[in-house]
Protein backbone atom coordinates (compact mmCIF):
# COMPACT_ATOMS: atom_id res chain seq x y z
CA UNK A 1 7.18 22.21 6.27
CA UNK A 2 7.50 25.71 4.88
CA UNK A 3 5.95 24.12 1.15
CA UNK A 4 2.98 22.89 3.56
CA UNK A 5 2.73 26.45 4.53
CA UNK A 6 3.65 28.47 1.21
CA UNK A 7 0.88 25.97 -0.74
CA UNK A 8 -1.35 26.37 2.25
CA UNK A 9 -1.36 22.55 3.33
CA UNK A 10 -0.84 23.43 6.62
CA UNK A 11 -4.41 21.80 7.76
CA UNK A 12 -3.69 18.45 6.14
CA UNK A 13 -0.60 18.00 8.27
CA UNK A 14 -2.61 15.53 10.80
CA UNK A 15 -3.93 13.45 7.97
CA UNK A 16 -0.63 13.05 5.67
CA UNK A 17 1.19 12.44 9.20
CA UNK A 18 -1.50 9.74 10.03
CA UNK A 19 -1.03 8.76 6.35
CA UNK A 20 2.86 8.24 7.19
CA UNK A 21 2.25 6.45 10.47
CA UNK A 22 0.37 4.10 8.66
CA UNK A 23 3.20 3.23 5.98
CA UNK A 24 5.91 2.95 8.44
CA UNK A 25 3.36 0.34 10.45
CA UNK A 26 3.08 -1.13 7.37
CA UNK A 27 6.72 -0.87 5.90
CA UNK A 28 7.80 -4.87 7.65
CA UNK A 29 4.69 -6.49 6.01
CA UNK A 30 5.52 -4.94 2.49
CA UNK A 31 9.40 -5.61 2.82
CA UNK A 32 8.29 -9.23 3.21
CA UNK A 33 5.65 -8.46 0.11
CA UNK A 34 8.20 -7.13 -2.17
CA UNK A 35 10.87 -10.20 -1.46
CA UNK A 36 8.39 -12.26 -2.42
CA UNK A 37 7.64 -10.85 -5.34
CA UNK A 38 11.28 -10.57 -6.02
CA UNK A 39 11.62 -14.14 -5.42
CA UNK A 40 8.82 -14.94 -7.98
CA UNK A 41 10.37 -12.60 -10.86
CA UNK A 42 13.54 -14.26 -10.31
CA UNK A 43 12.10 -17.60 -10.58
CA UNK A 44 9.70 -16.63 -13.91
CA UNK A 45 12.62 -15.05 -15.33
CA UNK A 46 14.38 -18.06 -15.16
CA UNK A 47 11.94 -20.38 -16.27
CA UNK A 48 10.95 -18.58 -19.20
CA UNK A 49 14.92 -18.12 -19.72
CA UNK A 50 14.99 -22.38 -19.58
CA UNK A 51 12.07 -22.51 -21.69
CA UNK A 52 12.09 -19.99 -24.59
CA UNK A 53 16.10 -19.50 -24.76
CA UNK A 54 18.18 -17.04 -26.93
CA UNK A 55 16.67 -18.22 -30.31
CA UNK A 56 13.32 -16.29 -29.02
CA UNK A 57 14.80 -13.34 -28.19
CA UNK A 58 15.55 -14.16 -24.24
CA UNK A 59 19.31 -14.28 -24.10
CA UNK A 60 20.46 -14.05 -20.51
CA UNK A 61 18.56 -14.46 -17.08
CA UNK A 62 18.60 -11.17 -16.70
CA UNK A 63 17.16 -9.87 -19.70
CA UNK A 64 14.41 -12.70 -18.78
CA UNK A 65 13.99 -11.22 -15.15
CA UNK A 66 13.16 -7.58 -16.80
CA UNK A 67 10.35 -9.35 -18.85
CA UNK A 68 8.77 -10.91 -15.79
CA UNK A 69 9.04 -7.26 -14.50
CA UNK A 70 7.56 -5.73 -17.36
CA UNK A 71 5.25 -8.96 -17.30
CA UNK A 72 4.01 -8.87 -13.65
CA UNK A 73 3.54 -4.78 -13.33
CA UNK A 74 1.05 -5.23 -16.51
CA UNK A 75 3.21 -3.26 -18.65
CA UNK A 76 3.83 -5.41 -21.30
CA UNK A 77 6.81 -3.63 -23.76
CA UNK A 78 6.42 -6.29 -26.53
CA UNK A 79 10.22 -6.25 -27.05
CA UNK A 80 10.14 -9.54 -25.54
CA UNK A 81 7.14 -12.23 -26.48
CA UNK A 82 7.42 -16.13 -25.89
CA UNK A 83 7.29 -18.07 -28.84
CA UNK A 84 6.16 -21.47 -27.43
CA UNK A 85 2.96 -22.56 -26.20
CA UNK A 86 4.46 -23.55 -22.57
CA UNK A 87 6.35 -20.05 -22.47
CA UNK A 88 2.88 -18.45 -23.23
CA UNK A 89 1.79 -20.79 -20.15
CA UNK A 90 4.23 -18.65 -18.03
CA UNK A 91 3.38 -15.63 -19.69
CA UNK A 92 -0.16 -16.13 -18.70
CA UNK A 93 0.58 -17.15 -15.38
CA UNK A 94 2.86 -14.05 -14.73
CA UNK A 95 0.38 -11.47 -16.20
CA UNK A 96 -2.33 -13.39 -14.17
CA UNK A 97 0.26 -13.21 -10.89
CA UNK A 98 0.60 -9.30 -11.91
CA UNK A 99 -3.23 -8.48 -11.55
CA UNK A 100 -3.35 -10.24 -7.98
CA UNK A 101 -0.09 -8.64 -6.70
CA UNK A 102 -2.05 -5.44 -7.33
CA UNK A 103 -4.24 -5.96 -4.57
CA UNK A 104 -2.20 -7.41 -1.78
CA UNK A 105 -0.30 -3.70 -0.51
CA UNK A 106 -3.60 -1.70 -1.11
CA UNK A 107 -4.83 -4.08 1.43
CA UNK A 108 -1.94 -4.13 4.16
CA UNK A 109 -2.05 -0.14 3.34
CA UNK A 110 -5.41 0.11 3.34
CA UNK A 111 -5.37 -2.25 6.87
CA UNK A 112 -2.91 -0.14 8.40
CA UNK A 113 -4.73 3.26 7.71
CA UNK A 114 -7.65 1.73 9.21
CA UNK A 115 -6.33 0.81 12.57
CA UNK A 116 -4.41 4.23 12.76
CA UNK A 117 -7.97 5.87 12.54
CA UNK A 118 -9.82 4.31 14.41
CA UNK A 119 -6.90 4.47 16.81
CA UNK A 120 -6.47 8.54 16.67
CA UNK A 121 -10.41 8.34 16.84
CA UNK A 122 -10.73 6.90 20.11
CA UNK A 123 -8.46 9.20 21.32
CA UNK A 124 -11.40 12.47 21.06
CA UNK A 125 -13.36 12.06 24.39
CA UNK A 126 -16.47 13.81 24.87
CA UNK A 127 -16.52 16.48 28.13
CA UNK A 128 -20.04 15.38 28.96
CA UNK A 129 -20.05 11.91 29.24
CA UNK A 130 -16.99 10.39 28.37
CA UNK A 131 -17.33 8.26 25.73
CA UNK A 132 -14.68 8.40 23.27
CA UNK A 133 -14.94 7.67 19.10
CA UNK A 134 -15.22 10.68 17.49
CA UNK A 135 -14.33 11.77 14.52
CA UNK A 136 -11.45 14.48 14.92
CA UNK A 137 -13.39 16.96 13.39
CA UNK A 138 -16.75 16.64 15.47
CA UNK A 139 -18.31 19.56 17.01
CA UNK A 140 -20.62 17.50 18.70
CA UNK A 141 -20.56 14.01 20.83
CA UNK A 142 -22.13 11.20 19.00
CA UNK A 143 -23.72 9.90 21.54
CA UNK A 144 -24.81 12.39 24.00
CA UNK A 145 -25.49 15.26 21.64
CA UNK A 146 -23.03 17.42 23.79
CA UNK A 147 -20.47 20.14 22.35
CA UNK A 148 -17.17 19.04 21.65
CA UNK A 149 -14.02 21.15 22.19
CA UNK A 150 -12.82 22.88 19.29
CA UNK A 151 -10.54 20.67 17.37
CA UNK A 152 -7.33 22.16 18.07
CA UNK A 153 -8.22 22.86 21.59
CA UNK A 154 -8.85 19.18 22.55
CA UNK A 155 -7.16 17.35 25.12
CA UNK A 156 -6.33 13.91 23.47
CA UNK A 157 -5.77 11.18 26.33
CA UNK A 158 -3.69 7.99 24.94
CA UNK A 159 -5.27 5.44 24.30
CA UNK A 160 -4.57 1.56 25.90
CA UNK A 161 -3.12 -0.80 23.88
């Protein structure tokens, strides 16, 4: 808090906190995300482990899981390269995986932050006719054209879930 306040952050307290509410709404769906993707590397390390053995360089299961790793989070060291055509098959596949697994926690995230929004949204009513929506920061209601309270001198009414 007192870095927030030394660095002058102080007014993007609300956001990063709806920021955080969103992640820990979020944190059950990517749990289940990342053992899946756990479950994956374990299984293309193995396979390429089956397929391209010690003579090309993959010499435990382990050493096979770290180049799905590398693989999947589009790194790509180049310590480790399969040598046969089906290992390049995998390869592919994993690099291909890598690109799509990309996308999936932007979008819970992404999902998440949207709902808490709109959520702390609804929660500004307007004095005049009581419609509720607004953005936190409006000084005036969408919809009537009526002045809003000041921001930090709202009175935010839960909403109904």
């Amino acid at each position: 808090m007192r870095i927030f306040r030394v660095l002058k952050l102080v007014r993007y307290l609300q956001d990063s906190n709806i920021l955080l509410r969103s992640l820990l709404m979020a944190k059950r769906k990517i749990f289940i995300f990342f053992s899946t993707v756990a479950i994956l590397v374990t299984i293309f390390g193995a396979l390429i482990y089956v397929i391209e053995g010690p003579k090309n360089g993959f010499t435990s299961i382990p050493q096979s899981i770290y180049w799905a790793i590398v693989t999947i989070t589009t790194v790509g060291y180049g310590d480790l390269v399969p040598q046969t055509a089906f290992g390049k098959a995998i390869a592919s596949m994993t690099m291909l995986l890598g690109y799509s697994i990309l996308a999936v926690p932007t979008g819970i995230i992404t999902a998440e932050l949207n709902q808490e929004m709109s959520s702390h949204r609804a929660l500004v009513k307007c004095p005049n006719c009581s419609k509720a929506g607004h953005e936190a920061d409006a000084l005036y209601c969408k919809h009537c054209g009526g002045e809003l309270a000041e921001p930090d001198k709202r009175v935010v009414t839960p909403t109904e879930d």
